[in-house]
C-alpha atoms as a PDB file:
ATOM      1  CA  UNK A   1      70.519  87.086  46.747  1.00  0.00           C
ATOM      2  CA  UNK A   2      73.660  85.016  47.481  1.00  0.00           C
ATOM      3  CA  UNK A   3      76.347  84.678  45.014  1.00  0.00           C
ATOM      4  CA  UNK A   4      75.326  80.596  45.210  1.00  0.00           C
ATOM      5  CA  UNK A   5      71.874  81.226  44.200  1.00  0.00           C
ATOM      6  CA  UNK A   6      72.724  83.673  40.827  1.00  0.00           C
ATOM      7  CA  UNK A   7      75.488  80.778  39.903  1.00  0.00           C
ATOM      8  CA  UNK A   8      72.697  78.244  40.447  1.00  0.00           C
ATOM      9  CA  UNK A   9      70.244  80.347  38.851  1.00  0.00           C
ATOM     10  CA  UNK A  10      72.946  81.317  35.899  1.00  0.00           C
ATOM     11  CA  UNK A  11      73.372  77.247  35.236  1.00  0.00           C
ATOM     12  CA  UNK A  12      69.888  76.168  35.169  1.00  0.00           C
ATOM     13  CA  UNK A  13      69.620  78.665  32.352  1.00  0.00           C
ATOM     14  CA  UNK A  14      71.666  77.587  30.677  1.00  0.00           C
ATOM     15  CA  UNK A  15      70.591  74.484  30.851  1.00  0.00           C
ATOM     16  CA  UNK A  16      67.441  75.487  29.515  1.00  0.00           C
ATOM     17  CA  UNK A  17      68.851  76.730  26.879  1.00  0.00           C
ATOM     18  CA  UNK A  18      71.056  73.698  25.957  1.00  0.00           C
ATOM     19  CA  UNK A  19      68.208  71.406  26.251  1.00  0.00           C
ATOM     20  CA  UNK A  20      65.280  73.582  23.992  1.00  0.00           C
ATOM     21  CA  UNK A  21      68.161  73.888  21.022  1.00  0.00           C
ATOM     22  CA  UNK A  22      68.621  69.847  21.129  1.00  0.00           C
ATOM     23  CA  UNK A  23      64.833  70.158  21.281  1.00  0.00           C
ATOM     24  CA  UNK A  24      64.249  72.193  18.266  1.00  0.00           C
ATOM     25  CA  UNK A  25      67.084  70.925  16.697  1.00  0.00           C
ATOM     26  CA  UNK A  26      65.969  67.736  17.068  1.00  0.00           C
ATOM     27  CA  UNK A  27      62.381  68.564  15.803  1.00  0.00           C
ATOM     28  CA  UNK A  28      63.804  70.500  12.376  1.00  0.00           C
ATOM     29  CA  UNK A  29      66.111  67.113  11.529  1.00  0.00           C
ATOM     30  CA  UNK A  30      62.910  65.151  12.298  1.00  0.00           C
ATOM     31  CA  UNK A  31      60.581  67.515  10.305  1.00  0.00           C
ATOM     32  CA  UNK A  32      62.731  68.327   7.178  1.00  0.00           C
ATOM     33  CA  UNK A  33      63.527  64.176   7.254  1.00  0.00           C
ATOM     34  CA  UNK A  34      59.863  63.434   6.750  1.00  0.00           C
ATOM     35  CA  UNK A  35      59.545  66.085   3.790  1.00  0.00           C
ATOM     36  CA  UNK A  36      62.063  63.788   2.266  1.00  0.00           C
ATOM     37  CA  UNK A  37      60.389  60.629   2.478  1.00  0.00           C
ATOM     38  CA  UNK A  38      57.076  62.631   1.447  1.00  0.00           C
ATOM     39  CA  UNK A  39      58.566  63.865  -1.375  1.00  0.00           C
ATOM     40  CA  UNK A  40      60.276  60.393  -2.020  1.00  0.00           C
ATOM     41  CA  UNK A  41      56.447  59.441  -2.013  1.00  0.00           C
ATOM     42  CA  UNK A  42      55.687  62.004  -4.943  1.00  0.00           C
ATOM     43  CA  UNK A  43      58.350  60.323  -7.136  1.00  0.00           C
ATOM     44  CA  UNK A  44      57.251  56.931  -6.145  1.00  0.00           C
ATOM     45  CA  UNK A  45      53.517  57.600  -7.108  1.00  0.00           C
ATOM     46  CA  UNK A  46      54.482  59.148 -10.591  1.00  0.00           C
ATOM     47  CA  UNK A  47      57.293  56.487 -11.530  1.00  0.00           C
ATOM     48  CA  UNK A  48      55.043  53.666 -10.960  1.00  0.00           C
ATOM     49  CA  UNK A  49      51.976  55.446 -12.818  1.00  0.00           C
ATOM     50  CA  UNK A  50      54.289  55.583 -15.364  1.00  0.00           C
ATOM     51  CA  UNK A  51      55.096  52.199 -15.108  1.00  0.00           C
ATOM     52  CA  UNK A  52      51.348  51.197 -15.425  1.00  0.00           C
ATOM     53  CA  UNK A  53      50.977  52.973 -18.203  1.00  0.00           C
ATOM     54  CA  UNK A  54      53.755  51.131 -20.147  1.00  0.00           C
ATOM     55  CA  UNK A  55      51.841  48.263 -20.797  1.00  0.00           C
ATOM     56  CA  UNK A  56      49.521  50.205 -22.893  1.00  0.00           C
ATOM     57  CA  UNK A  57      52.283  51.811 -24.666  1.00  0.00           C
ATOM     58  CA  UNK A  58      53.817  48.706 -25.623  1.00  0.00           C
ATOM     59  CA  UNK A  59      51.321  46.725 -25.992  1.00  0.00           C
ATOM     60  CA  UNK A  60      49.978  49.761 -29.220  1.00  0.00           C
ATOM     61  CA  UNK A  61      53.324  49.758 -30.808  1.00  0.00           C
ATOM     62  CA  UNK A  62      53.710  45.897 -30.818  1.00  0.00           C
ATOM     63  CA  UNK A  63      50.859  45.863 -33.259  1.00  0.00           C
ATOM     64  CA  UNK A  64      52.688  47.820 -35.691  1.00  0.00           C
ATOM     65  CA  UNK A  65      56.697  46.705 -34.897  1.00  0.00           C
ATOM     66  CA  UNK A  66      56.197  43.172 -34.331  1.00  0.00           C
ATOM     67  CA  UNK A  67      60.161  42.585 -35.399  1.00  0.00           C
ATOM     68  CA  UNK A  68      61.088  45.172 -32.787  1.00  0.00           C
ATOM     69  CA  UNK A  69      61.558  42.178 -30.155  1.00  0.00           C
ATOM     70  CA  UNK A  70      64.521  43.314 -27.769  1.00  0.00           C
ATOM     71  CA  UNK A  71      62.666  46.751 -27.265  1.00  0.00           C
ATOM     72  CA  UNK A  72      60.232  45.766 -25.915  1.00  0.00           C
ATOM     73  CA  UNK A  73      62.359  43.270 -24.073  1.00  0.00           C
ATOM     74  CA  UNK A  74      64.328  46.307 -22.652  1.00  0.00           C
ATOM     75  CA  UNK A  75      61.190  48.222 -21.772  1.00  0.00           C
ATOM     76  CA  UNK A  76      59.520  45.161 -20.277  1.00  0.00           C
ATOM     77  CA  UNK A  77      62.709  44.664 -18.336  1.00  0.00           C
ATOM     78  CA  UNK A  78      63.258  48.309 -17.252  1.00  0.00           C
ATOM     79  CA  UNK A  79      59.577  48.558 -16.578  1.00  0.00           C
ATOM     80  CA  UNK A  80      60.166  45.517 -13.854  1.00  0.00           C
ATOM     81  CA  UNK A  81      63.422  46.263 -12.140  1.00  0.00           C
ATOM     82  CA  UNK A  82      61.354  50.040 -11.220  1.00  0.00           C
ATOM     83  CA  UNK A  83      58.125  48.294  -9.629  1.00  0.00           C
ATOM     84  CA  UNK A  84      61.236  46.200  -7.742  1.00  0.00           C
ATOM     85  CA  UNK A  85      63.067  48.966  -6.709  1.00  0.00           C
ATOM     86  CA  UNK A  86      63.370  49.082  -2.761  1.00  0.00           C
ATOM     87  CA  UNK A  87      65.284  52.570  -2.723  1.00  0.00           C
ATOM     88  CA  UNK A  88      65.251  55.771  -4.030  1.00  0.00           C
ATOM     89  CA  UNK A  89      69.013  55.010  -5.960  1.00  0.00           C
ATOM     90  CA  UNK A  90      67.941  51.676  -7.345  1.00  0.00           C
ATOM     91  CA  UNK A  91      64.128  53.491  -8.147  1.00  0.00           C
ATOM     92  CA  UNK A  92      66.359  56.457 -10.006  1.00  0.00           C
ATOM     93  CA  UNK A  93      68.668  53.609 -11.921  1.00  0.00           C
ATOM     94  CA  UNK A  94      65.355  52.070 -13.228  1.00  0.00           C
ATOM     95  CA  UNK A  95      63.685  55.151 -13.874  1.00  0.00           C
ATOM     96  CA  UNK A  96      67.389  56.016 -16.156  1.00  0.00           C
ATOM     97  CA  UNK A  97      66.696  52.730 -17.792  1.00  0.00           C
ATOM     98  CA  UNK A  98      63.465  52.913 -18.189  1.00  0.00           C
ATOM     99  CA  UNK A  99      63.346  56.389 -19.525  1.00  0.00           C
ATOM    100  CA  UNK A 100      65.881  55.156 -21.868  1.00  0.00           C
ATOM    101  CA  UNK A 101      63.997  52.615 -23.389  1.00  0.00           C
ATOM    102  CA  UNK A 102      60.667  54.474 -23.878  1.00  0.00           C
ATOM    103  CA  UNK A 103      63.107  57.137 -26.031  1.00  0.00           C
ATOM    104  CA  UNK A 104      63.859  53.676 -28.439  1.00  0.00           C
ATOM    105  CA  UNK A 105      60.257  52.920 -27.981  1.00  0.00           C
ATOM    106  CA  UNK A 106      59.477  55.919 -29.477  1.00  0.00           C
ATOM    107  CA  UNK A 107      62.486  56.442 -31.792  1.00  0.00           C
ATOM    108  CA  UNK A 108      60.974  52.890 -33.191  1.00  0.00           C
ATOM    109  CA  UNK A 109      57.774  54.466 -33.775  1.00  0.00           C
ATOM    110  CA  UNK A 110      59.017  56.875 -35.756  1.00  0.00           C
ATOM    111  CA  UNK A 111      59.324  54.522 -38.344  1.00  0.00           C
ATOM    112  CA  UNK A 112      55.557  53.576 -38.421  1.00  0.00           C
ATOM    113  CA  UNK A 113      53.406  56.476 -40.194  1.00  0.00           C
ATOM    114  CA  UNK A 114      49.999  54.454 -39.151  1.00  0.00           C
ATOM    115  CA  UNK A 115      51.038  53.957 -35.704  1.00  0.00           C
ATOM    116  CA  UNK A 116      51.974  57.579 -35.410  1.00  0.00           C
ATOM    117  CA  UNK A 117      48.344  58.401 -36.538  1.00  0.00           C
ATOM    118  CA  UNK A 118      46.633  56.057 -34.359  1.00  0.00           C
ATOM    119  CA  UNK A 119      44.362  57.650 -31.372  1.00  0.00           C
ATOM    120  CA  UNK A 120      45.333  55.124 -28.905  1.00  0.00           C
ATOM    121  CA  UNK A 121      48.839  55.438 -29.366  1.00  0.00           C
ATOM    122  CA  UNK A 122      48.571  59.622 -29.015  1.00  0.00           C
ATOM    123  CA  UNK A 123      46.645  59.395 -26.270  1.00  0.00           C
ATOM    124  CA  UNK A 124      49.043  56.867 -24.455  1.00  0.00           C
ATOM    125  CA  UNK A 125      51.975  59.344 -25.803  1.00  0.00           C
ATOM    126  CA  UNK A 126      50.401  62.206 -24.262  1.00  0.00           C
ATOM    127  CA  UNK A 127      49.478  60.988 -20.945  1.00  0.00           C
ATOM    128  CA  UNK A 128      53.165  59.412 -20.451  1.00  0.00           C
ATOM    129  CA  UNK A 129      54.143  63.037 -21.340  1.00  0.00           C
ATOM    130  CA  UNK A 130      52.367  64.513 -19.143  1.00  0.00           C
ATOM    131  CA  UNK A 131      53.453  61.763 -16.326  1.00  0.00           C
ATOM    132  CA  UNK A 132      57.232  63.181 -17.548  1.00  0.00           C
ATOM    133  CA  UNK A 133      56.496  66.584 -16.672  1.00  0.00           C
ATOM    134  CA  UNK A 134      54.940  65.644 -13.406  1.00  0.00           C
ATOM    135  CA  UNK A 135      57.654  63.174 -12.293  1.00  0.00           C
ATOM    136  CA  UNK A 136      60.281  65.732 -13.472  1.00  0.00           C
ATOM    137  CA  UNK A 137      58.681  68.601 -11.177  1.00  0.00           C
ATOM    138  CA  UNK A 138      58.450  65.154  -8.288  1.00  0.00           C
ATOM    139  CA  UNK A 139      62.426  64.708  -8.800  1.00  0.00           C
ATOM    140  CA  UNK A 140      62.925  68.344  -8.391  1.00  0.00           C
ATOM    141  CA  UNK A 141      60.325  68.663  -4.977  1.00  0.00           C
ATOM    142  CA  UNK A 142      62.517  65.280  -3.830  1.00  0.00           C
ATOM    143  CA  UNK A 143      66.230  66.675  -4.650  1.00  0.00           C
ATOM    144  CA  UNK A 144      65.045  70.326  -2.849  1.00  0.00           C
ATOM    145  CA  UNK A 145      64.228  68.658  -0.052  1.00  0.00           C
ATOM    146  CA  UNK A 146      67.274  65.961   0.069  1.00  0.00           C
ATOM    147  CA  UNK A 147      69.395  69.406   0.281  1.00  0.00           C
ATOM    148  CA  UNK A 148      67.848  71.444   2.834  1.00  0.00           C
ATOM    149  CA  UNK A 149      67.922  67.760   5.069  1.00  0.00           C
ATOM    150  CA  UNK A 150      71.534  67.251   4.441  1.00  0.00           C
ATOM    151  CA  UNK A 151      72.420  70.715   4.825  1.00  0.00           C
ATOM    152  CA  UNK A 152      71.210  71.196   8.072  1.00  0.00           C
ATOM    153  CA  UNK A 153      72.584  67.911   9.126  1.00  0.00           C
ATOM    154  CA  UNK A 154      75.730  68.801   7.888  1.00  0.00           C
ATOM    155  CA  UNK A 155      75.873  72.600   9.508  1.00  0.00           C
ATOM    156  CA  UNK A 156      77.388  73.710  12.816  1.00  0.00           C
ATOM    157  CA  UNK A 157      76.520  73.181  15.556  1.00  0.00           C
ATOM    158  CA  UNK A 158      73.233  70.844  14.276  1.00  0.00           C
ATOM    159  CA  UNK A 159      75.843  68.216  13.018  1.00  0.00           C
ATOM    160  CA  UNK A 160      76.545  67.426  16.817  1.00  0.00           C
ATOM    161  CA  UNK A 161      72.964  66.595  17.100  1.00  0.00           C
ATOM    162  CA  UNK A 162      72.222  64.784  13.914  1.00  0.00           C
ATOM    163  CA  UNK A 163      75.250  62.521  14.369  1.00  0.00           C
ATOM    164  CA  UNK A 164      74.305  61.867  17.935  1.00  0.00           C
ATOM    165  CA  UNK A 165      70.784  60.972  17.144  1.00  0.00           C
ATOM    166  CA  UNK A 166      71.763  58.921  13.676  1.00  0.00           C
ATOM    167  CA  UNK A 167      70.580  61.166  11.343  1.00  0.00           C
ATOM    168  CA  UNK A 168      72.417  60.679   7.862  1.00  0.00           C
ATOM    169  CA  UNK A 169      72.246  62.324   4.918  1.00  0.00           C
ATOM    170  CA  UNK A 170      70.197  61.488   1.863  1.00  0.00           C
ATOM    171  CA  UNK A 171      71.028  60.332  -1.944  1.00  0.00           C
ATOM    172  CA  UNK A 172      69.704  62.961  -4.272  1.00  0.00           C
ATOM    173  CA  UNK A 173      67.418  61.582  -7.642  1.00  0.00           C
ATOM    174  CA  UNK A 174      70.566  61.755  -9.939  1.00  0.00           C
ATOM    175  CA  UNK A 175      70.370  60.805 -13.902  1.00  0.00           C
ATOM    176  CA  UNK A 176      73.366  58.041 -14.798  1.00  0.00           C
ATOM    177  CA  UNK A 177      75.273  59.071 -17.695  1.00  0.00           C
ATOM    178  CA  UNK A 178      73.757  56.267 -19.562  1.00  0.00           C
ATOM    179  CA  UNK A 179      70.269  58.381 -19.088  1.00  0.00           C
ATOM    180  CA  UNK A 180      71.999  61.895 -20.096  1.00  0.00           C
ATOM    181  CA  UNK A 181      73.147  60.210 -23.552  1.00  0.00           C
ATOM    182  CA  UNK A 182      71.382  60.289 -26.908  1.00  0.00           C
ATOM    183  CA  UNK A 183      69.777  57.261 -27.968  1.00  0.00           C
ATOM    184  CA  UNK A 184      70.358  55.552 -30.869  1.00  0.00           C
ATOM    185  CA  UNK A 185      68.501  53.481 -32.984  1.00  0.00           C
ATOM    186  CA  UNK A 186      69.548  51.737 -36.090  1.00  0.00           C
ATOM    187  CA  UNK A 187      67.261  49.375 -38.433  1.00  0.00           C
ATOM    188  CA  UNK A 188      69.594  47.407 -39.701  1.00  0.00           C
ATOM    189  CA  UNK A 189      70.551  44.079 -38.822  1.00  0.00           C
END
């Protein structure tokens, strides 16, 4: 074989080998980017579950808390600003404020032996407990996911190919401060 030929063959290799790692590369961003929007699907399903549920909820305490107006103003409100949310940040600052106001909605019950005892109302409490737990594993599936996307498009040498091919990293399911706080309730006027 001529020294031309082994060069020849010698490129086309490597070629090969440049074009199956944008290949595969390609194919991981592409893969681990759709277990992010599946998983953004998970959290979607729950939160708005959830936000079906609310209704219920409020709807069972109002019989007992009638003067309790601007709570279930707040939950109404945080309850709409979720179903409107477009994106997983604005969906995660609704979920903050609606998570907030079910902990007054509940703090408020508290107040209400009767209501406390009613079978509606523990039933409602225990399925939007159980939505909790499930959204709360759905968060953790989402944010998982979020980092193993944005560390591969962020690692050497895959970063050439995710910023050549416009792949950008993802917002992780973060609780606001507001969310981390305790509530507070207070009866007087």
């Amino acid at each position: 074989m001529s020294a031309g030929i082994i060069v020849l063959i010698v490129i086309l290799a490597i070629v090969a080998v440049v074009i199956l790692f944008i290949w595969s590369t390609y194919n991981g961003l592409v893969t681990l980017r759709q277990r992010v929007r599946e998983a953004w699907s998970g959290i979607d399903v729950q939160l708005k579950r959830r936000a079906s549920l609310v209704p219920n909820l409020v709807e069972t305490v109002k019989g007992y808390a009638a003067h309790e107006k601007t709570v279930f103003e707040n939950v109404t409100k945080a309850r709409s600003a979720l179903m409107s949310a477009t994106t997983p940040q604005q969906a995660a600052q609704a979920d903050n404020m609606l998570t907030g106001a079910l902990k007054t909605l509940f703090a408020v019950s508290e107040a209400y032996p009767d209501l406390k005892a009613n079978q509606n109302f523990l039933q409602l409490q225990g399925e939007l407990s159980d939505l909790e737990a499930k959204i709360a594993y759905a968060r953790q599936f989402y944010n998982t996911n979020v980092r193993d996307f944005n560390t591969r498009v962020q690692v050497f040498p895959a970063v050439l190919i995710a910023r050549n091919f416009g792949f950008k990293e993802e917002g992780y399911f973060e609780a606001e401060e507001a969310a981390r706080a305790d509530v507070k309730v207070s009866f007087s006027n």
